[in-house]
C-alpha atoms as a PDB file:
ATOM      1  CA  UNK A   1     116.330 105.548 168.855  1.00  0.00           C
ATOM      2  CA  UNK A   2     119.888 105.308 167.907  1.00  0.00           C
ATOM      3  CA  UNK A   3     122.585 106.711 170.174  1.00  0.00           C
ATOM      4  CA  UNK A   4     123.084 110.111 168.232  1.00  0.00           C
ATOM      5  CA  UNK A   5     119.727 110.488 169.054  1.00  0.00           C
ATOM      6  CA  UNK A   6     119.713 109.791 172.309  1.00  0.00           C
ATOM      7  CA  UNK A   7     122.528 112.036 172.808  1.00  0.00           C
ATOM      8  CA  UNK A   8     120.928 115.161 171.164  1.00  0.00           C
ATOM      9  CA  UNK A   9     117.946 115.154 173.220  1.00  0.00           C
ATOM     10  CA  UNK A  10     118.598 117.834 176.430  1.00  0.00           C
ATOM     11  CA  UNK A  11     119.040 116.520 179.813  1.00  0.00           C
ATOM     12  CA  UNK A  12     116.126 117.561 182.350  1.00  0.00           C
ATOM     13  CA  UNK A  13     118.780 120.398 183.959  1.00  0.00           C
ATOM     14  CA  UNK A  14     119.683 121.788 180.305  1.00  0.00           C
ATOM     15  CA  UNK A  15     116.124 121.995 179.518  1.00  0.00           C
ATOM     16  CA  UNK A  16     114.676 123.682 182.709  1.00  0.00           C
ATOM     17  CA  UNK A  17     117.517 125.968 182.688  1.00  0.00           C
ATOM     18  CA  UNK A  18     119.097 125.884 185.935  1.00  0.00           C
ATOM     19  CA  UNK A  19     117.122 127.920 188.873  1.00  0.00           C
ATOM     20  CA  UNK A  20     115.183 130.791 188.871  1.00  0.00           C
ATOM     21  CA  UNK A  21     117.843 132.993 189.926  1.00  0.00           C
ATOM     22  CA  UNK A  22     120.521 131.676 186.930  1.00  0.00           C
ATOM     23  CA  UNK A  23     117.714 132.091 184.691  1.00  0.00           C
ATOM     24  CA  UNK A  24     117.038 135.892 185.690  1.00  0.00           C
ATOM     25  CA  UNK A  25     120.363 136.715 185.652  1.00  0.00           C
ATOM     26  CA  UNK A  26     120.987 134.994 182.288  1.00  0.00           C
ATOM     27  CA  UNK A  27     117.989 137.311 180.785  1.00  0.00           C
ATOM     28  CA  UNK A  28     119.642 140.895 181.853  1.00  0.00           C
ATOM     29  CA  UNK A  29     122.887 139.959 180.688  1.00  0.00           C
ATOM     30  CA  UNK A  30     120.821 138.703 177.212  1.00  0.00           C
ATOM     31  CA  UNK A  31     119.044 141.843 177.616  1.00  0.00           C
ATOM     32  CA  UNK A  32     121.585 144.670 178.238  1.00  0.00           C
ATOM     33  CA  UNK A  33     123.279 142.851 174.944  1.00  0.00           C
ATOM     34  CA  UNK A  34     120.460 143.283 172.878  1.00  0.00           C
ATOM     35  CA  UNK A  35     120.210 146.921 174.158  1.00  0.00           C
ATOM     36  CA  UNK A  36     123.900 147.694 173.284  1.00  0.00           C
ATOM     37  CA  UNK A  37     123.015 146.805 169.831  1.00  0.00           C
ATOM     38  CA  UNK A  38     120.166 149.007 168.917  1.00  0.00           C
ATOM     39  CA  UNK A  39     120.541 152.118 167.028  1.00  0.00           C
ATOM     40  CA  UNK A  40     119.106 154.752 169.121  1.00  0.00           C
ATOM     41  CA  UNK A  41     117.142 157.660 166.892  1.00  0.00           C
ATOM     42  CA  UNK A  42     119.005 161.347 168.075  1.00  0.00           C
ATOM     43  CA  UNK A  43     117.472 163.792 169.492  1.00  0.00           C
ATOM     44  CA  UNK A  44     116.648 165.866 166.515  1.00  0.00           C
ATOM     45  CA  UNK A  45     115.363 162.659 164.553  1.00  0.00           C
ATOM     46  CA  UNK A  46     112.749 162.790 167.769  1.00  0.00           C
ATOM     47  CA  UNK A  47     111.625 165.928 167.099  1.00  0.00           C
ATOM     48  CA  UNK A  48     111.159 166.077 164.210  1.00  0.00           C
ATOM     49  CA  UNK A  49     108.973 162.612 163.530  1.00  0.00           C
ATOM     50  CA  UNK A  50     106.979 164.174 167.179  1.00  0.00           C
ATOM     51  CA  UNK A  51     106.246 167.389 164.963  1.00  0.00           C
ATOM     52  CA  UNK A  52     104.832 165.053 162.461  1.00  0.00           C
ATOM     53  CA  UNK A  53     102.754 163.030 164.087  1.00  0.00           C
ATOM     54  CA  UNK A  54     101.258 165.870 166.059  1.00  0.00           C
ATOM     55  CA  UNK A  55     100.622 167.731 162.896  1.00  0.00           C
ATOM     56  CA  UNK A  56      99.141 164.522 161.446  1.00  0.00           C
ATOM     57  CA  UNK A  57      96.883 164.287 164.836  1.00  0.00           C
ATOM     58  CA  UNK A  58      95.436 168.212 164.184  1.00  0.00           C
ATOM     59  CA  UNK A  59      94.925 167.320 160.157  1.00  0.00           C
ATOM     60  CA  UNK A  60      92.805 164.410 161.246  1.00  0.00           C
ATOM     61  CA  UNK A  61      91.036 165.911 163.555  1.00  0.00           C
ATOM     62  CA  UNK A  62      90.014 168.454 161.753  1.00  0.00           C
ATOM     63  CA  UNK A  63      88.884 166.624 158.673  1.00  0.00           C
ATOM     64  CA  UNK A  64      86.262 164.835 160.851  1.00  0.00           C
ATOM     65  CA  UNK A  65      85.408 167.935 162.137  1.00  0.00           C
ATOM     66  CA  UNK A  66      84.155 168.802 159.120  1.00  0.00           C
ATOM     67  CA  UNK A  67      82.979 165.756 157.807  1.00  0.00           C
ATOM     68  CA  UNK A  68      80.704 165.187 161.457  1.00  0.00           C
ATOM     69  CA  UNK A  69      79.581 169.422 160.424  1.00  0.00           C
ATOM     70  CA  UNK A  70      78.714 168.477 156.891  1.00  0.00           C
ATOM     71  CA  UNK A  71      77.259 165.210 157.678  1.00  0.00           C
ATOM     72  CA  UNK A  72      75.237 166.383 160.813  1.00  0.00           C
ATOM     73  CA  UNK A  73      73.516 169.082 158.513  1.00  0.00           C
ATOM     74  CA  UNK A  74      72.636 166.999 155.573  1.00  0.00           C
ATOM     75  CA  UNK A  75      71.196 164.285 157.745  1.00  0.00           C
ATOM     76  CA  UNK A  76      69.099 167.382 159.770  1.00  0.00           C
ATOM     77  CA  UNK A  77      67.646 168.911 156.409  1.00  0.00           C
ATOM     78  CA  UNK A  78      67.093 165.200 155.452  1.00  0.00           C
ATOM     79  CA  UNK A  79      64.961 164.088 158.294  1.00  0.00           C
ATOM     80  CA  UNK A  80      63.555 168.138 157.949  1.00  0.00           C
ATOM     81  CA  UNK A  81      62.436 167.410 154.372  1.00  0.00           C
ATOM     82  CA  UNK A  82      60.243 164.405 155.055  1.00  0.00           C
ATOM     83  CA  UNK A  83      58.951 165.558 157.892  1.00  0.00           C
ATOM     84  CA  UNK A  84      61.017 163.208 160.859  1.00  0.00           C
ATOM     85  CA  UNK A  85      62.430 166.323 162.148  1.00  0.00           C
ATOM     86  CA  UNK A  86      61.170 170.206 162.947  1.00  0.00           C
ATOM     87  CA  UNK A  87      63.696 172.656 161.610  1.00  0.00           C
ATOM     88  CA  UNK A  88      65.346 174.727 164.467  1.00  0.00           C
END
């Protein structure tokens, strides 16, 4: 290896990253940075994308309600018609 080389490649401290404690302390000052920097929805954006995905739960649920209904019956006056199943 040539000497640039040699000189790029991290030291055992540099690579560990000091002690645990440094390192912990390093990661909440990284962290409350990071946090500083996202944009933060407001409170009405909330709302309104909670109204939507509640309204979007009830649509889907009911749509398999009815599918399970319709699908329950014709599979019942299947199994009826070639005898499987007694009619109720």
């Amino acid at each position: 290896m040539s000497e640039q080389q040699v000189q790029a490649l991290p030291n055992s401290e540099a690579n560990s990253g000091g002690n645990m404690l440094d390192r912990i302390k390093e990661y909440v000052a990284d962290l409350q940075g990071e946090m500083r920097r996202v944009t933060w929805p407001s409170a009405d954006q909330v709302k309104g994308t909670t109204a939507v995905v509640i309204a979007t739960v009830f649509a889907f649920s009911a749509y398999f309600f009815f599918v399970d209904f319709v699908m329950g019956h014709l599979i019942t006056r299947i199994f009826t018609l070639f005898g499987v199943a007694k009619a109720q």
